[in-house]
C-alpha atoms as a PDB file:
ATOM      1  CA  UNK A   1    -190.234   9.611  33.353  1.00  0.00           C
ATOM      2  CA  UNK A   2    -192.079  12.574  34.678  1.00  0.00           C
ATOM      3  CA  UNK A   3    -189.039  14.739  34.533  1.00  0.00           C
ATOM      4  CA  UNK A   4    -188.069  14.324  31.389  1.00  0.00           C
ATOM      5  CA  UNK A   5    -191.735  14.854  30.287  1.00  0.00           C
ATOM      6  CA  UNK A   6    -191.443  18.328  32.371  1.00  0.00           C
ATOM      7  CA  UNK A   7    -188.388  18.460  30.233  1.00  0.00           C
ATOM      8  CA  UNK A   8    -190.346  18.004  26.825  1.00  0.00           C
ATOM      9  CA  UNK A   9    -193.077  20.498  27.437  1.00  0.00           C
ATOM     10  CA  UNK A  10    -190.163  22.908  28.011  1.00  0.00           C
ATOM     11  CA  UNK A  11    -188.841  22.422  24.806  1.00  0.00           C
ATOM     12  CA  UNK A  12    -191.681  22.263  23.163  1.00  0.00           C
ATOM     13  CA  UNK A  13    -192.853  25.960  24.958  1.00  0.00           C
ATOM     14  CA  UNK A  14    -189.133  27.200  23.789  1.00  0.00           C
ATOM     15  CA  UNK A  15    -189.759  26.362  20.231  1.00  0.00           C
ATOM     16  CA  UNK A  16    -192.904  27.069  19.674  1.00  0.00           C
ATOM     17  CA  UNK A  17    -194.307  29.894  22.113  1.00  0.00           C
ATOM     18  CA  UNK A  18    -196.731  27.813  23.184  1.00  0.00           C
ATOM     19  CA  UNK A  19    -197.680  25.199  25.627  1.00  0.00           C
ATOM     20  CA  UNK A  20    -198.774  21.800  25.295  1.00  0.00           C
ATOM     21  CA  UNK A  21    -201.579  22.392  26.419  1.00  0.00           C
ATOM     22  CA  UNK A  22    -202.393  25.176  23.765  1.00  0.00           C
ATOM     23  CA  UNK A  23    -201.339  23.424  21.296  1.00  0.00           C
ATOM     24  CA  UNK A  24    -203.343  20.193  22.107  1.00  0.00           C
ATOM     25  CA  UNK A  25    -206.304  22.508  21.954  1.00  0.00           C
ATOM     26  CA  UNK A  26    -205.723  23.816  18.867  1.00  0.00           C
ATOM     27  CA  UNK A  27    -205.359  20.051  17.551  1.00  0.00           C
ATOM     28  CA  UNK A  28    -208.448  19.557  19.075  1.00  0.00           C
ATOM     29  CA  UNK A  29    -210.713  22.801  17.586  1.00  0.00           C
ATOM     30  CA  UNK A  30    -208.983  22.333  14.052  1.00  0.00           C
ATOM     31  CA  UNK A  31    -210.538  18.707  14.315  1.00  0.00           C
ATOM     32  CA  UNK A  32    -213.847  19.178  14.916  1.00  0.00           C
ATOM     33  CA  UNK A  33    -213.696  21.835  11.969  1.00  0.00           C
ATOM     34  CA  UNK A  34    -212.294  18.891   9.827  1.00  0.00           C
ATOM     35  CA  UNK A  35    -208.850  20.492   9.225  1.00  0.00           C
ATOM     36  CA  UNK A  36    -205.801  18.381   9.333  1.00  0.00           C
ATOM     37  CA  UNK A  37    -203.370  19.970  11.948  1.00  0.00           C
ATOM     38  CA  UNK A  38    -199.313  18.807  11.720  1.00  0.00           C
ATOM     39  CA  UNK A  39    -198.125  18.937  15.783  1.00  0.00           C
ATOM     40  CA  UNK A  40    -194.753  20.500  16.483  1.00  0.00           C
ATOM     41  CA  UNK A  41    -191.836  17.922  15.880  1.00  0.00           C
ATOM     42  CA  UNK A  42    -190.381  17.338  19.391  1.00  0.00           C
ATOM     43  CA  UNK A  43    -186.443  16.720  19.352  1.00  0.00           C
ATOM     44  CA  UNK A  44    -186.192  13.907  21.503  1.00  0.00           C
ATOM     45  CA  UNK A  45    -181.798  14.037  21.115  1.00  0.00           C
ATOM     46  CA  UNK A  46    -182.410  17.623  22.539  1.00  0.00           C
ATOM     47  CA  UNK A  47    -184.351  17.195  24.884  1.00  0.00           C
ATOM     48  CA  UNK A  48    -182.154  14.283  26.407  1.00  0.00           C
ATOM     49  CA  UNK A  49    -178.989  16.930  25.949  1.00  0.00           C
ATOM     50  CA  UNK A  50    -180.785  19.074  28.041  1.00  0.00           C
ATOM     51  CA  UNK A  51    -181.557  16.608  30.393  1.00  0.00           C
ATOM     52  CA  UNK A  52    -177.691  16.052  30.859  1.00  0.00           C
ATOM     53  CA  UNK A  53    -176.814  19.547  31.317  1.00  0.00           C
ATOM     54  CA  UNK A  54    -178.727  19.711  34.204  1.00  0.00           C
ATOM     55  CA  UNK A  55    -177.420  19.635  37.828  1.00  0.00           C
ATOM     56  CA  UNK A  56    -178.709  17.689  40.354  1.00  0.00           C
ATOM     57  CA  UNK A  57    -181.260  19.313  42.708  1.00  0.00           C
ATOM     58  CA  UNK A  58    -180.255  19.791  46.265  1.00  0.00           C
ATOM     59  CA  UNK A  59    -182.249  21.299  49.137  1.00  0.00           C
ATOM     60  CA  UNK A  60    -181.215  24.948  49.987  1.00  0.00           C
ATOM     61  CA  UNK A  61    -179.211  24.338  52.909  1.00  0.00           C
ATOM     62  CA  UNK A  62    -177.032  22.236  50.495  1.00  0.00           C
ATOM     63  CA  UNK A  63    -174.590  23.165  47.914  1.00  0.00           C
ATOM     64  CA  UNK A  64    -173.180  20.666  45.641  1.00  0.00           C
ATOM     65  CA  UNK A  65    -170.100  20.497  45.029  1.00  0.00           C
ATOM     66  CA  UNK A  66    -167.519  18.757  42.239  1.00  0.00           C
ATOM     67  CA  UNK A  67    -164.978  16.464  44.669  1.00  0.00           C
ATOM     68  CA  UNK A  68    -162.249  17.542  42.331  1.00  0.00           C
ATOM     69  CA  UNK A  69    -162.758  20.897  43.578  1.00  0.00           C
ATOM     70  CA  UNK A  70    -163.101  20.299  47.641  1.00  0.00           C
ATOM     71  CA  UNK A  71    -160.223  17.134  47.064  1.00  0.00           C
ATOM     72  CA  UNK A  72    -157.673  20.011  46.205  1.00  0.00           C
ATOM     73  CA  UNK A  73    -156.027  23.503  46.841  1.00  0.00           C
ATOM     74  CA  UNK A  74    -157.917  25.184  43.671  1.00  0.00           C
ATOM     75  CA  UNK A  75    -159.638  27.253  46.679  1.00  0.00           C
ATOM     76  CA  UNK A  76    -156.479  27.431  48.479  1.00  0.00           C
ATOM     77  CA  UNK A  77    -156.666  28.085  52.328  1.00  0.00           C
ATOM     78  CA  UNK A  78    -155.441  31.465  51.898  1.00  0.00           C
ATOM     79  CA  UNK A  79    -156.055  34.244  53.472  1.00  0.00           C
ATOM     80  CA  UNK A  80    -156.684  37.860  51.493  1.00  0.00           C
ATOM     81  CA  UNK A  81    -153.177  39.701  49.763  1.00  0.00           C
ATOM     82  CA  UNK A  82    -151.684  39.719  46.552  1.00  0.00           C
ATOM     83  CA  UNK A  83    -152.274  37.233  44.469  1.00  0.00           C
ATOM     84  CA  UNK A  84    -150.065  34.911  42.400  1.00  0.00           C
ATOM     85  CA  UNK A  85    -150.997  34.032  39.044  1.00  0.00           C
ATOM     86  CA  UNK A  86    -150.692  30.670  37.884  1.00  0.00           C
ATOM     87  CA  UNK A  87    -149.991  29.444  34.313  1.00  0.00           C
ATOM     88  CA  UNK A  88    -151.133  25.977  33.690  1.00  0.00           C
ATOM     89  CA  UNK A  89    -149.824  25.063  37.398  1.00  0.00           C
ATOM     90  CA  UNK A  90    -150.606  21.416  38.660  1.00  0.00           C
ATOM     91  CA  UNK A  91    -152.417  22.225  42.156  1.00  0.00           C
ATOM     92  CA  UNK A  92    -151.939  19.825  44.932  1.00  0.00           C
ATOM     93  CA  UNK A  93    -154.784  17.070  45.073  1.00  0.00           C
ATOM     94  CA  UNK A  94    -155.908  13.469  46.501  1.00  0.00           C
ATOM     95  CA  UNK A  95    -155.010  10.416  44.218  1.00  0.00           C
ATOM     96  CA  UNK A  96    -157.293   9.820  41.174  1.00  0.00           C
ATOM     97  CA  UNK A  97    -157.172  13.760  40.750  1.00  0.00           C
ATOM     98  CA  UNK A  98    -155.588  15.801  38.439  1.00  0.00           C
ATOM     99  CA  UNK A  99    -156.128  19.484  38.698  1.00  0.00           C
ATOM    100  CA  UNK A 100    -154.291  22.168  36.346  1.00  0.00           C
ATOM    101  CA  UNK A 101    -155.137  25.931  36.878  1.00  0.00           C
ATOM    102  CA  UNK A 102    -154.280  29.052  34.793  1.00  0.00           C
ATOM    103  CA  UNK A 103    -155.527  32.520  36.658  1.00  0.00           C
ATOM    104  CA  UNK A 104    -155.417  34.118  39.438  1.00  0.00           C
ATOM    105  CA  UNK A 105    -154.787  32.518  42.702  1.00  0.00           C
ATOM    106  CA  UNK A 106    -158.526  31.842  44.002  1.00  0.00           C
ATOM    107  CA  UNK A 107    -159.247  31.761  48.089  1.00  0.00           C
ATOM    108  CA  UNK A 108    -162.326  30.247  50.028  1.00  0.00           C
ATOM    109  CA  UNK A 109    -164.215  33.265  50.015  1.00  0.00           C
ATOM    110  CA  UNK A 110    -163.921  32.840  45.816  1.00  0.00           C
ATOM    111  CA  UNK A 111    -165.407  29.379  46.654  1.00  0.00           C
ATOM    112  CA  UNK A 112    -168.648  30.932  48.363  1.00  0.00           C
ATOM    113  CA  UNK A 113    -169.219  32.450  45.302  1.00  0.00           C
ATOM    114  CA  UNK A 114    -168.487  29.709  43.120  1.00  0.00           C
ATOM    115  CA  UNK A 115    -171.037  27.472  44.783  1.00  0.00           C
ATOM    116  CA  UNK A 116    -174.017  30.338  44.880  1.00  0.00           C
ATOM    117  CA  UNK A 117    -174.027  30.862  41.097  1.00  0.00           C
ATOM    118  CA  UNK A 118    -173.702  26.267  40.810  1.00  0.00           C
ATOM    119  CA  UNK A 119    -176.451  26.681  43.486  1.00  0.00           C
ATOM    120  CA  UNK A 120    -178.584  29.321  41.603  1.00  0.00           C
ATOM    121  CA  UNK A 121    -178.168  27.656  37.930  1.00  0.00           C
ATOM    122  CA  UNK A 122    -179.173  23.955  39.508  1.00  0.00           C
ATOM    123  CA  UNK A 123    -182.773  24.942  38.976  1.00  0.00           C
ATOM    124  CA  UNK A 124    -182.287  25.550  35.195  1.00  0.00           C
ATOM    125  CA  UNK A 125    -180.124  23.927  32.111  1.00  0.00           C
ATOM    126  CA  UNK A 126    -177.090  24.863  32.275  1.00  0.00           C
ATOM    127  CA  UNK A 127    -176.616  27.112  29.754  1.00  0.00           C
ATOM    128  CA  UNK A 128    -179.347  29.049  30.760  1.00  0.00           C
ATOM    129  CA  UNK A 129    -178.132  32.625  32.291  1.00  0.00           C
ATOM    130  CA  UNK A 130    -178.654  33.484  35.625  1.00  0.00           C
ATOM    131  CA  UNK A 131    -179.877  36.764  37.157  1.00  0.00           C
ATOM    132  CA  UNK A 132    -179.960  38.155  40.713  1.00  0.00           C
ATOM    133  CA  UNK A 133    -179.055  41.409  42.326  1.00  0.00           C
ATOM    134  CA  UNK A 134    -175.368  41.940  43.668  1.00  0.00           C
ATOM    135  CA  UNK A 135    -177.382  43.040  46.924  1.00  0.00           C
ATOM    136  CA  UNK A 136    -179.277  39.925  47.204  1.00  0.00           C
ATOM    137  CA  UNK A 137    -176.179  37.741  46.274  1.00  0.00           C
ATOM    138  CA  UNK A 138    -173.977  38.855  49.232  1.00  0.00           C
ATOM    139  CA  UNK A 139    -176.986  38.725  51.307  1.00  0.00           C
ATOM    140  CA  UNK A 140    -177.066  34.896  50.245  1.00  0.00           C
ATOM    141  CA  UNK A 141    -173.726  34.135  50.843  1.00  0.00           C
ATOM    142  CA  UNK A 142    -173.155  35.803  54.553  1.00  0.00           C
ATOM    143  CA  UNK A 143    -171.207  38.489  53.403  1.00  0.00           C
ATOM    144  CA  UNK A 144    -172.020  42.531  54.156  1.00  0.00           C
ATOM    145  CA  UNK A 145    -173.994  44.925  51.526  1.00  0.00           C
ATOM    146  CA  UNK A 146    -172.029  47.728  51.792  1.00  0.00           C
ATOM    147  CA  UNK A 147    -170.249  49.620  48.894  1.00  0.00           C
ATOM    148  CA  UNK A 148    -166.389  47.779  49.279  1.00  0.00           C
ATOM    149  CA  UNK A 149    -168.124  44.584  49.365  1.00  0.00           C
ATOM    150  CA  UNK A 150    -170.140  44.932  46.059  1.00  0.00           C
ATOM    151  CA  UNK A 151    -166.441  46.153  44.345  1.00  0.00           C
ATOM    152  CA  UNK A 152    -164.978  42.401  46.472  1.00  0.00           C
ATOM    153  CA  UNK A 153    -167.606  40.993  44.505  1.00  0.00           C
ATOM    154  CA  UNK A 154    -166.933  42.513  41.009  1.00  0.00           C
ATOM    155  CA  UNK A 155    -163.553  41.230  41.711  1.00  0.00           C
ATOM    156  CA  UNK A 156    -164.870  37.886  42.362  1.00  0.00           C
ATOM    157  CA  UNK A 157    -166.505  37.161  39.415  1.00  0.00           C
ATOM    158  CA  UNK A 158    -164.013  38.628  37.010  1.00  0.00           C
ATOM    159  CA  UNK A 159    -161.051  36.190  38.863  1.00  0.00           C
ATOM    160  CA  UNK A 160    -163.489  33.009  38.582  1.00  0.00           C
ATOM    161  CA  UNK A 161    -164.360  34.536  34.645  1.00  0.00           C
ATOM    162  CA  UNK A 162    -160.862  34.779  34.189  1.00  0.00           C
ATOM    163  CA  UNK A 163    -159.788  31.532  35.648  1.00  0.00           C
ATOM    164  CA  UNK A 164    -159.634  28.273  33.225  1.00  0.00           C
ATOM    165  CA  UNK A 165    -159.263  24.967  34.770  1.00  0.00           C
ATOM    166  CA  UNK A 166    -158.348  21.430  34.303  1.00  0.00           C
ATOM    167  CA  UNK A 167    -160.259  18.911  36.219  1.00  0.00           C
ATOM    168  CA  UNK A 168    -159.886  15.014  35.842  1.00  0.00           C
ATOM    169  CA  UNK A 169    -161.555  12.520  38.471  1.00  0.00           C
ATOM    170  CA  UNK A 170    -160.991   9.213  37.415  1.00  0.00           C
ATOM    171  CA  UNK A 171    -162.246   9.492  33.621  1.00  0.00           C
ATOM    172  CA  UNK A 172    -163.949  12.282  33.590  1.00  0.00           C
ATOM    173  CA  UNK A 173    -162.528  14.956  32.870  1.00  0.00           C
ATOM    174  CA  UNK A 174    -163.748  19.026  32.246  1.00  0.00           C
ATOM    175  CA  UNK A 175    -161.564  21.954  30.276  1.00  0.00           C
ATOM    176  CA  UNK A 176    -163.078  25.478  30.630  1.00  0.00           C
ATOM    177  CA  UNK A 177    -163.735  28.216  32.655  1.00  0.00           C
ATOM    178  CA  UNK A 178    -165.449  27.976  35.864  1.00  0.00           C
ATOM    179  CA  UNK A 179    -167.828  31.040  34.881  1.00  0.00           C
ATOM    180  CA  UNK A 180    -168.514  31.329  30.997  1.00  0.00           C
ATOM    181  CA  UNK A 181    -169.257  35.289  31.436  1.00  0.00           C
ATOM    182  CA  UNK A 182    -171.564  37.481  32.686  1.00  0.00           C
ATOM    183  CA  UNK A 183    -172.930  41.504  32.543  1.00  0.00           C
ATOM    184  CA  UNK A 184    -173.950  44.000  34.970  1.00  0.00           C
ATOM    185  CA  UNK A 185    -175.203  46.897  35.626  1.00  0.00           C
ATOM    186  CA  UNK A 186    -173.368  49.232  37.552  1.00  0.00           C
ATOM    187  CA  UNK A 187    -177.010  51.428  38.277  1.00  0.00           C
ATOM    188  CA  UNK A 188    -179.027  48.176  39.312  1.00  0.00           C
ATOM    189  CA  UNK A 189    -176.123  46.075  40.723  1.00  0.00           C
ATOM    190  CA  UNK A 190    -177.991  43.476  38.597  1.00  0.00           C
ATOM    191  CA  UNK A 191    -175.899  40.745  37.139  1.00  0.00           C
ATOM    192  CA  UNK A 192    -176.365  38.177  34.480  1.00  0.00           C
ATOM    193  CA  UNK A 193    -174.315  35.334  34.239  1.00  0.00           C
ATOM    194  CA  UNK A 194    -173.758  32.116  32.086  1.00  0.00           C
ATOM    195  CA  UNK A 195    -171.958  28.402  33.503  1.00  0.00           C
ATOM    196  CA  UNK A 196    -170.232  26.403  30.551  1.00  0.00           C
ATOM    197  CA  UNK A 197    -173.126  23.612  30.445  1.00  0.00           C
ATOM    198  CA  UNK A 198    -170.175  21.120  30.387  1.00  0.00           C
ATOM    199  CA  UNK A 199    -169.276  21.691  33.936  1.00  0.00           C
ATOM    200  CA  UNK A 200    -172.551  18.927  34.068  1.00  0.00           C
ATOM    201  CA  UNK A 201    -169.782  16.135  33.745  1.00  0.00           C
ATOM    202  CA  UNK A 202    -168.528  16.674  37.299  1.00  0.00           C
ATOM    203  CA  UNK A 203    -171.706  15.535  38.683  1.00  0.00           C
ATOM    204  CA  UNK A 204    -172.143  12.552  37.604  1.00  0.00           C
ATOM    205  CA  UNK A 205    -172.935   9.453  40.055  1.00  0.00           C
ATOM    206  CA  UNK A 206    -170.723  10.081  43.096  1.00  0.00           C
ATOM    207  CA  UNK A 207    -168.592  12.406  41.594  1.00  0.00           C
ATOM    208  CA  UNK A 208    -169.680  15.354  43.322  1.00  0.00           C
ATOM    209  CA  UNK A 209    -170.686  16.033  47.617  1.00  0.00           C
ATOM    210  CA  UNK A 210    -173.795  18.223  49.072  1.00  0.00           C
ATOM    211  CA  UNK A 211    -171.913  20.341  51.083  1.00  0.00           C
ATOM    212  CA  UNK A 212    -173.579  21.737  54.319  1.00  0.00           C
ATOM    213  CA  UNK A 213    -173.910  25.541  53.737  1.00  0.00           C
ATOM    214  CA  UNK A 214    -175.316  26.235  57.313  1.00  0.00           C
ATOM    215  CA  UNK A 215    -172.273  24.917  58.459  1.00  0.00           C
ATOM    216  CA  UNK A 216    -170.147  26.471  56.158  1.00  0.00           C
ATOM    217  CA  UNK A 217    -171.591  29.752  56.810  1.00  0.00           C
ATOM    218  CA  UNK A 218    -170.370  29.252  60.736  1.00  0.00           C
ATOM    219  CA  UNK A 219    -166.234  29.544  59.789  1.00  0.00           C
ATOM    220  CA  UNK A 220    -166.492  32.176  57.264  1.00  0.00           C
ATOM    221  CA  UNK A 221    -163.618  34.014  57.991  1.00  0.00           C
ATOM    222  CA  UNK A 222    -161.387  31.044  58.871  1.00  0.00           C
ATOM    223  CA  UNK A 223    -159.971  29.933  55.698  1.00  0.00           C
ATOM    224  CA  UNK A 224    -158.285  26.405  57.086  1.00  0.00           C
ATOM    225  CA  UNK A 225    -161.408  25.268  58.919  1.00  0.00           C
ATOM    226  CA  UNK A 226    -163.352  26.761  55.593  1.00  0.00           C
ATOM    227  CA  UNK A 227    -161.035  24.180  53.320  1.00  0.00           C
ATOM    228  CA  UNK A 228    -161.129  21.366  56.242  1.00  0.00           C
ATOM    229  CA  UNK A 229    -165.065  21.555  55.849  1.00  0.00           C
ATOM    230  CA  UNK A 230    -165.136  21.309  52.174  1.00  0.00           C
ATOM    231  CA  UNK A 231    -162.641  18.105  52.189  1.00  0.00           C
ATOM    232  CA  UNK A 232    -163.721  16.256  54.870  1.00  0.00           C
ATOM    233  CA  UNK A 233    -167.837  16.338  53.589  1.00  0.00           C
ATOM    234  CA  UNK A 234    -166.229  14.630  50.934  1.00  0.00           C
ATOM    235  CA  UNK A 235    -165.583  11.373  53.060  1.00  0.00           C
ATOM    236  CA  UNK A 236    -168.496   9.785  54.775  1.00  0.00           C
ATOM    237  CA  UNK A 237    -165.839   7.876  57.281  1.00  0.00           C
ATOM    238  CA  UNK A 238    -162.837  10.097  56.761  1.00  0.00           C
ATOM    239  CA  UNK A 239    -159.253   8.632  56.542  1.00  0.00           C
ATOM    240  CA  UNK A 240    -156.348   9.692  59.076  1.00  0.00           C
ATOM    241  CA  UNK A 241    -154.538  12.466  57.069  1.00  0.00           C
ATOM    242  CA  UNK A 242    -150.891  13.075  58.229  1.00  0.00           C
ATOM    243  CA  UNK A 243    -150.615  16.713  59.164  1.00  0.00           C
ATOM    244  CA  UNK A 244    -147.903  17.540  56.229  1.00  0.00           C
ATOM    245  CA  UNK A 245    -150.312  15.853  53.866  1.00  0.00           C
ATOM    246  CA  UNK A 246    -153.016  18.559  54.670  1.00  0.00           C
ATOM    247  CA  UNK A 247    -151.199  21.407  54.407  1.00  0.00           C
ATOM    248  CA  UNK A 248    -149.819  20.417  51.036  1.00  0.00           C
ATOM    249  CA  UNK A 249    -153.577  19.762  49.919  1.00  0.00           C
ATOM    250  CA  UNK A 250    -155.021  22.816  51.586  1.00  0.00           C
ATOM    251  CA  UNK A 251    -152.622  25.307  49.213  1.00  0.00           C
ATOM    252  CA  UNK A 252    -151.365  27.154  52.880  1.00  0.00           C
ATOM    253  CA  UNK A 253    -148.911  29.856  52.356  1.00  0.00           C
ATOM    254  CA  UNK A 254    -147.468  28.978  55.776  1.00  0.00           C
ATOM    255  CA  UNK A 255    -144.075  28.267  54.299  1.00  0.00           C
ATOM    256  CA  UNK A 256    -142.862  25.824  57.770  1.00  0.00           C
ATOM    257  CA  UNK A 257    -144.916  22.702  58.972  1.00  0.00           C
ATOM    258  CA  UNK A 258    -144.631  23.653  62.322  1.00  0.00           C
ATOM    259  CA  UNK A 259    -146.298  26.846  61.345  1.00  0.00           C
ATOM    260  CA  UNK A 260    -149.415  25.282  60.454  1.00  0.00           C
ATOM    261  CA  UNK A 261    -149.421  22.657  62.800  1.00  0.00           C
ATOM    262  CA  UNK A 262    -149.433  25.310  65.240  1.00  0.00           C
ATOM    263  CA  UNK A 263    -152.916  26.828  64.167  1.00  0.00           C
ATOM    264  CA  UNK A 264    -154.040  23.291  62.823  1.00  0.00           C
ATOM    265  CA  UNK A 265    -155.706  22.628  66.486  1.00  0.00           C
ATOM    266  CA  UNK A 266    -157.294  25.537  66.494  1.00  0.00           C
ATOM    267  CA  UNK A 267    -159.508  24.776  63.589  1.00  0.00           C
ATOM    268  CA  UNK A 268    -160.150  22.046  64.511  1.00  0.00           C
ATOM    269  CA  UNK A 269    -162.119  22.853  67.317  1.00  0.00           C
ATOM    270  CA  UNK A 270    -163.959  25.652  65.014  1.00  0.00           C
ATOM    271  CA  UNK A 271    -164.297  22.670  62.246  1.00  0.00           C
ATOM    272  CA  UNK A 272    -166.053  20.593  65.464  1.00  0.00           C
ATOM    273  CA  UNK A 273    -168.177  23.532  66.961  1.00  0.00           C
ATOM    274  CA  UNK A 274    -169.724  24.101  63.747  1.00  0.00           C
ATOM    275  CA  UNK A 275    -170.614  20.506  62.966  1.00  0.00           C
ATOM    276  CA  UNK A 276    -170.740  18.370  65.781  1.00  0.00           C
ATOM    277  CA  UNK A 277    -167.582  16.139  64.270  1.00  0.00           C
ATOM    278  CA  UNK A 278    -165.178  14.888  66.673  1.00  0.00           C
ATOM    279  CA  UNK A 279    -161.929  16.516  65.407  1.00  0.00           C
ATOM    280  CA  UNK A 280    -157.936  14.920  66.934  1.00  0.00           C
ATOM    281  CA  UNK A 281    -154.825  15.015  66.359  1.00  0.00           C
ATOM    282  CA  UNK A 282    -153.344  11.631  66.803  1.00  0.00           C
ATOM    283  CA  UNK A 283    -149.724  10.781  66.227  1.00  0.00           C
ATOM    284  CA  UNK A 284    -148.774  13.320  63.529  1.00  0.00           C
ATOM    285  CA  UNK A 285    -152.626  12.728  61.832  1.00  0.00           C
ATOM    286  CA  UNK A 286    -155.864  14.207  61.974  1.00  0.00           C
ATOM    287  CA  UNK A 287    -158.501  12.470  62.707  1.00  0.00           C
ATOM    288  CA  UNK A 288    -162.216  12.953  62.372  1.00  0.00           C
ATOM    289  CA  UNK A 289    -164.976  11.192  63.080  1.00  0.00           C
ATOM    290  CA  UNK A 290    -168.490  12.242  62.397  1.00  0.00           C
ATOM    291  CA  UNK A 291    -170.129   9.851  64.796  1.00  0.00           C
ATOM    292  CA  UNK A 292    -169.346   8.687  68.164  1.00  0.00           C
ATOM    293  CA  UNK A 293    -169.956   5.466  66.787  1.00  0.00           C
ATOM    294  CA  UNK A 294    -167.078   5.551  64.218  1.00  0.00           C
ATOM    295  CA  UNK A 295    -164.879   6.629  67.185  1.00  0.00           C
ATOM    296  CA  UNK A 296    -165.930   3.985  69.518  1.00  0.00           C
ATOM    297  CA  UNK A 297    -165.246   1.279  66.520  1.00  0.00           C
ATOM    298  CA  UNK A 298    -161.998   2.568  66.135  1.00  0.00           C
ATOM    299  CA  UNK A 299    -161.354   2.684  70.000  1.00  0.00           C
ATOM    300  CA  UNK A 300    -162.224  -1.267  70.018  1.00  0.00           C
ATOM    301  CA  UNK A 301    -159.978  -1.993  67.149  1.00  0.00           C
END
């Protein structure tokens, strides 16, 4: 109730210039001089549409993210080269997922950047541009300030701009871009840029998972562990994954199992440094655990 009166005095400042409070004083002044005063007609139906176009509010160490996105190789597991374009290609995801893509082929690092502008618009309708300094922004996401990585960023934005995607979870389901557009300028390194407010529908009830960004911020540069993060914060008890399974869902470019299996164990152990999970391989599956206690039920099974 007290949110979506917040929300009403909002639109009632946007529409009018003024606040409530203003214009319940003016009510009140034109009354005592006996004049009849007709109050600002509030638009309930948009006020509740703005209501829905807002994200959820997460703390700062969190950012939420869509489990469409983390349950699949849109962000593939890829490390930095050329890039393959995709034309309304189905991308590998769990069951209950449908993902189709058309753009450029988008990495983790495109995924850090994805989830600061989701984490920067949370605090506003979406709809509502966003503004912040290129400088700042890299700052934000771990990333240096230095002149090749404000051009990495440019980049960034205009693959995610130029990207269009196709996102079904069950029934919901979102058609768009994953950035709407956005300007700059090249002087300032100031940016402005706009989320389609419909991207809204992939947070609804547990459709979406506040991913750790402290932790995430620890395997930057390892773009395996980077994609094992993102999937496995989507599972509170995570399932045993075969090993083939994974590397079909992670979008690798390793073109042999054995190739990836051979690095698999590796991130593991960066996957458990930087979060305290207990990360195995057991008989051709991964397992992880993120509490002794779910390890120590399974032992007793």
């Amino acid at each position: 109730m007290i949110d979506m009166l917040a929300r009403i005095s909002k639109h009632v400042e946007k529409n009018t210039g003024k606040t409530v409070d203003e214009i319940l004083k003016e009510q009140q002044e034109a009354e005592i001089r006996g004049e009849k005063v007709i109050l600002p007609a509030v638009h309930v139906q948009e006020c509740k549409q703005e209501v829905q176009m807002q994200l959820p509010m997460w703390g700062d160490r969190i950012r939420g993210v869509p489990n469409s996105v983390l349950r699949s190789a849109l962000f593939t597991a890829t490390r930095r080269g050329k890039r393959q374009y995709f034309e309304r290609q189905k991308i590998a995801s769990v069951d209950g997922i449908s993902v189709v893509f058309t753009g450029p082929r988008l990495d983790q690092a495109d995924l850090d950047v994805w989830e600061q502008c989701i984490h920067i618009a949370r605090t506003s309708a979406l709809g509502t541009r966003i503004s912040f300094t290129a400088h700042s922004f890299l700052k934000s996401i771990g990333r240096h300030t230095d002149g090749r990585s404000h051009d990495w960023l440019k980049g960034a934005f205009a693959r995610l701009a130029s990207s269009v995607v196709e996102l079904k979870d069950g029934k919901r389901a979102y058609f768009g871009g994953l950035i709407s557009y956005g300007l700059r300028n090249d002087e300032t390194g100031f940016y402005e840029l706009e989320l389609n407010p419909q991207i809204a529908s992939l947070y609804n009830d547990d459709s979406w998972t506040g991913q750790d960004w402290e932790q995430r911020k620890k395997l930057m540069g390892k773009p395996v562990a980077l994609w094992l993060h993102g999937f496995y914060s989507t599972h509170q008890a995570p399932y045993d994954y075969k090993i083939e399974t994974l590397w079909k869902l992670c979008g690798s470019e390793t073109k042999e199992l054995k190739e990836f299996k051979r690095g698999l164990s590796e991130n593991l152990q960066y996957l458990s440094k930087a979060t305290d999970w207990i990360c195995r391989i057991e008989d051709s599956k991964v397992q992880i655990f993120k509490t002794p206690e779910q390890l120590v039920k399974r032992l007793v099974k």
